[in-house]
N, C-alpha and C. Protein backbone atom coordinates (compact mmCIF):
# COMPACT_ATOMS: atom_id res chain seq x y z
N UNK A 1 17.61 -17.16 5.12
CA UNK A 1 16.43 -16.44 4.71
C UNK A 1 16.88 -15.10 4.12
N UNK A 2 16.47 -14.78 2.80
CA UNK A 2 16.54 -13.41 2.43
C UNK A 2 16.22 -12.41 2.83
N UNK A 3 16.86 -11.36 3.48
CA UNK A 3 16.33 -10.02 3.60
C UNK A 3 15.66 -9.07 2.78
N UNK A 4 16.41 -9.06 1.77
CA UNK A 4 16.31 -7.92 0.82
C UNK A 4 17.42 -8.53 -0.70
N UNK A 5 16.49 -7.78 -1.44
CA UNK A 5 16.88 -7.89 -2.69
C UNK A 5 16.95 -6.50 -3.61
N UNK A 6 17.80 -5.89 -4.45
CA UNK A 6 17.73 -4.40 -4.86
C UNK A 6 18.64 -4.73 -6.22
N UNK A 7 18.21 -4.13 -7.14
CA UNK A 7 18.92 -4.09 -8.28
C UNK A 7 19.70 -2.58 -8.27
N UNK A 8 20.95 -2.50 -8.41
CA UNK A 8 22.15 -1.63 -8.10
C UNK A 8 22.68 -0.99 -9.46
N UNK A 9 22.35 -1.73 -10.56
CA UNK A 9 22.50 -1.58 -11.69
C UNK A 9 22.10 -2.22 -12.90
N UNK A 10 22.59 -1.89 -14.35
CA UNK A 10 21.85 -2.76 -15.15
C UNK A 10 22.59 -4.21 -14.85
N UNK A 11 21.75 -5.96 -14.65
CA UNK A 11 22.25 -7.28 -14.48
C UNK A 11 22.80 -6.97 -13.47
N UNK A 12 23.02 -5.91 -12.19
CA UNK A 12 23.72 -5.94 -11.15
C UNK A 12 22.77 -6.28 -10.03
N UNK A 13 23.06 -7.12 -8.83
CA UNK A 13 21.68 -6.91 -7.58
C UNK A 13 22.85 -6.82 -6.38
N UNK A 14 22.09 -6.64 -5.16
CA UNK A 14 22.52 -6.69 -4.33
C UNK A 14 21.47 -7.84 -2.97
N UNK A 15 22.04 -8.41 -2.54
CA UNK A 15 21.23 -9.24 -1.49
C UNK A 15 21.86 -9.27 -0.06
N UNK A 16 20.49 -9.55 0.50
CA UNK A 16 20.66 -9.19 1.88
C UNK A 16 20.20 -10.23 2.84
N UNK A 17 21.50 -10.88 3.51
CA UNK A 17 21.02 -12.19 4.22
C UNK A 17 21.42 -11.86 5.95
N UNK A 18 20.60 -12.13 6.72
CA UNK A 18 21.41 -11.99 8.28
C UNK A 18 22.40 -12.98 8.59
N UNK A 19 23.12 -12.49 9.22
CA UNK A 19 24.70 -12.90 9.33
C UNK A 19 24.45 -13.48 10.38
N UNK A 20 25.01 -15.64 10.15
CA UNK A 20 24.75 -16.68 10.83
C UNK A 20 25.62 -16.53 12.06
N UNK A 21 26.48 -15.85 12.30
CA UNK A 21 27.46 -15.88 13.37
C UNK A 21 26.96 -14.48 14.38
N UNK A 22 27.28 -13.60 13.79
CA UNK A 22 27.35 -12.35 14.58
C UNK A 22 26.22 -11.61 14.12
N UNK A 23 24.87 -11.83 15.38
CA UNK A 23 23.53 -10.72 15.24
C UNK A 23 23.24 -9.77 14.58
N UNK A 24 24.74 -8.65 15.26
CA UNK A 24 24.19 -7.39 14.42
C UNK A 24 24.90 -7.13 13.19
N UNK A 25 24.88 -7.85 12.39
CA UNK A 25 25.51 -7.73 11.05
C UNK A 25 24.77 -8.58 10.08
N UNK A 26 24.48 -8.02 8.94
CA UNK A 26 24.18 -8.39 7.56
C UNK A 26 25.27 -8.96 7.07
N UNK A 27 24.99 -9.75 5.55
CA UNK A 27 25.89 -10.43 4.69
C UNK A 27 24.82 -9.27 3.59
N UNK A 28 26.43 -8.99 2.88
CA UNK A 28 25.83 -8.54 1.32
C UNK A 28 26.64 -9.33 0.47
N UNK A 29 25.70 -9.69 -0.25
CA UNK A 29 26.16 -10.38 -1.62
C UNK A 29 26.17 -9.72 -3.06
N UNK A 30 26.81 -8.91 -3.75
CA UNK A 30 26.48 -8.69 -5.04
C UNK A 30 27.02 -9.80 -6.01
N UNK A 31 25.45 -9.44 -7.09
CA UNK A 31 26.00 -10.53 -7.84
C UNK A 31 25.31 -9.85 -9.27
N UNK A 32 26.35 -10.53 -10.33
CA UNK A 32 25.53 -9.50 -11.46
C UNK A 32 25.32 -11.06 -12.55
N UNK A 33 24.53 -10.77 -13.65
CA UNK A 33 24.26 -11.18 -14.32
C UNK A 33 24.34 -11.12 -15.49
N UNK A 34 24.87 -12.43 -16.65
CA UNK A 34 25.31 -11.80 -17.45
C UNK A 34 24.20 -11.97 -18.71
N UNK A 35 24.44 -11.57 -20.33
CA UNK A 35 23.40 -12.15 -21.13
C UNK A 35 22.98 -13.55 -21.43
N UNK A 36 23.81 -14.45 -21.19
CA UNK A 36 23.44 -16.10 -21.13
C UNK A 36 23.36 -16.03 -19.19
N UNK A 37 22.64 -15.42 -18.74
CA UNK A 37 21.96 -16.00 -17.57
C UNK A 37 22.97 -16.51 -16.48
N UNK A 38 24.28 -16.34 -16.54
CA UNK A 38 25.21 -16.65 -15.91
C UNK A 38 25.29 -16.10 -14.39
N UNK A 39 25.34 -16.74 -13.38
CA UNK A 39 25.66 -15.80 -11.98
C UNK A 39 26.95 -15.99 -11.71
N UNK A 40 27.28 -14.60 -11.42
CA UNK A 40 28.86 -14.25 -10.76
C UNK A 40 28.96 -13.28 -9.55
N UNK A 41 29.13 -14.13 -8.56
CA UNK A 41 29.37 -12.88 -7.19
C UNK A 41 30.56 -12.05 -7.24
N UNK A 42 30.07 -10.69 -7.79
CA UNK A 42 31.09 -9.99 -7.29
C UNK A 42 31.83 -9.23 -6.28
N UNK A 43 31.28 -9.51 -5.14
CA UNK A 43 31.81 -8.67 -3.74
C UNK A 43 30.73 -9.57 -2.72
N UNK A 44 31.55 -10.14 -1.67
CA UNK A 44 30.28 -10.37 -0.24
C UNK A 44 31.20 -9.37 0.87
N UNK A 45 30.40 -8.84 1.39
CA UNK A 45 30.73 -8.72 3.05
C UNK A 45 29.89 -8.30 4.17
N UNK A 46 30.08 -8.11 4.82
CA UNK A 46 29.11 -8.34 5.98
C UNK A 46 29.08 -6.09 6.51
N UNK A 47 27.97 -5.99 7.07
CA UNK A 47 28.00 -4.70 7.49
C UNK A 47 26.85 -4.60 8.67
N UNK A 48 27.09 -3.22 9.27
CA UNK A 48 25.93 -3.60 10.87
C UNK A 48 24.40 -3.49 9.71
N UNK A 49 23.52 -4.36 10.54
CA UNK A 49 22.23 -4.30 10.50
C UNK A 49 21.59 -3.09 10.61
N UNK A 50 22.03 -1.81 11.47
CA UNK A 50 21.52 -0.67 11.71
C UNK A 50 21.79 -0.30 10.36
N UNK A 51 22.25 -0.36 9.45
CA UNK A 51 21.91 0.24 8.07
C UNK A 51 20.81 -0.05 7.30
N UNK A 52 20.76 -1.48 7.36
CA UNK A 52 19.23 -2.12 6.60
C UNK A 52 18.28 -1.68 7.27
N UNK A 53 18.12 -1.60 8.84
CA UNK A 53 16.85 -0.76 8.91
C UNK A 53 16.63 0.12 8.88
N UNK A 54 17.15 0.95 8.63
CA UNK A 54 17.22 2.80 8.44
C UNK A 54 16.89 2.84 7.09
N UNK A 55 17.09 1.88 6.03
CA UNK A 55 16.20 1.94 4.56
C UNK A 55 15.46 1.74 4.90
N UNK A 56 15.05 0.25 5.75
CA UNK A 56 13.84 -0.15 5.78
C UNK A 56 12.44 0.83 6.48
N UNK A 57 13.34 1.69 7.54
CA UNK A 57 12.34 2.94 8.17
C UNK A 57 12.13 3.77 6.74
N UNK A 58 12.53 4.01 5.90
CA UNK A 58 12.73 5.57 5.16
C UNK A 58 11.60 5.18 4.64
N UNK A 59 11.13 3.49 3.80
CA UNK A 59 10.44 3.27 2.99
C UNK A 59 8.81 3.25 3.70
């Protein structure tokens, strides 16, 4: 299930999935996009969850 979705730059996003193994950690996925519609992940890794909700409080 998706968390979050954020565009990081121009064709750049970032996504936000909860991490199937270990609770308190997120999966980030960036992935950018190119002009023929192409997807390419450029970076995954995982980081604590206490970060996503501290955006999610601000908003």
């Amino acid at each position: 299930m998706l968390l979050s979705i954020s565009k990081t730059m121009e064709n750049r996003f970032k996504l936000i999935y909860p991490h199937e193994t270990v609770k308190s950690q997120d999966l980030y996925i960036i992935i950018g996009i190119d002009d023929f519609e192409r997807i390419t992940v450029k970076t995954a890794y995982s980081f604590s969850k206490t970060r996503r909700q501290r955006e999610h409080e601000r908003k």
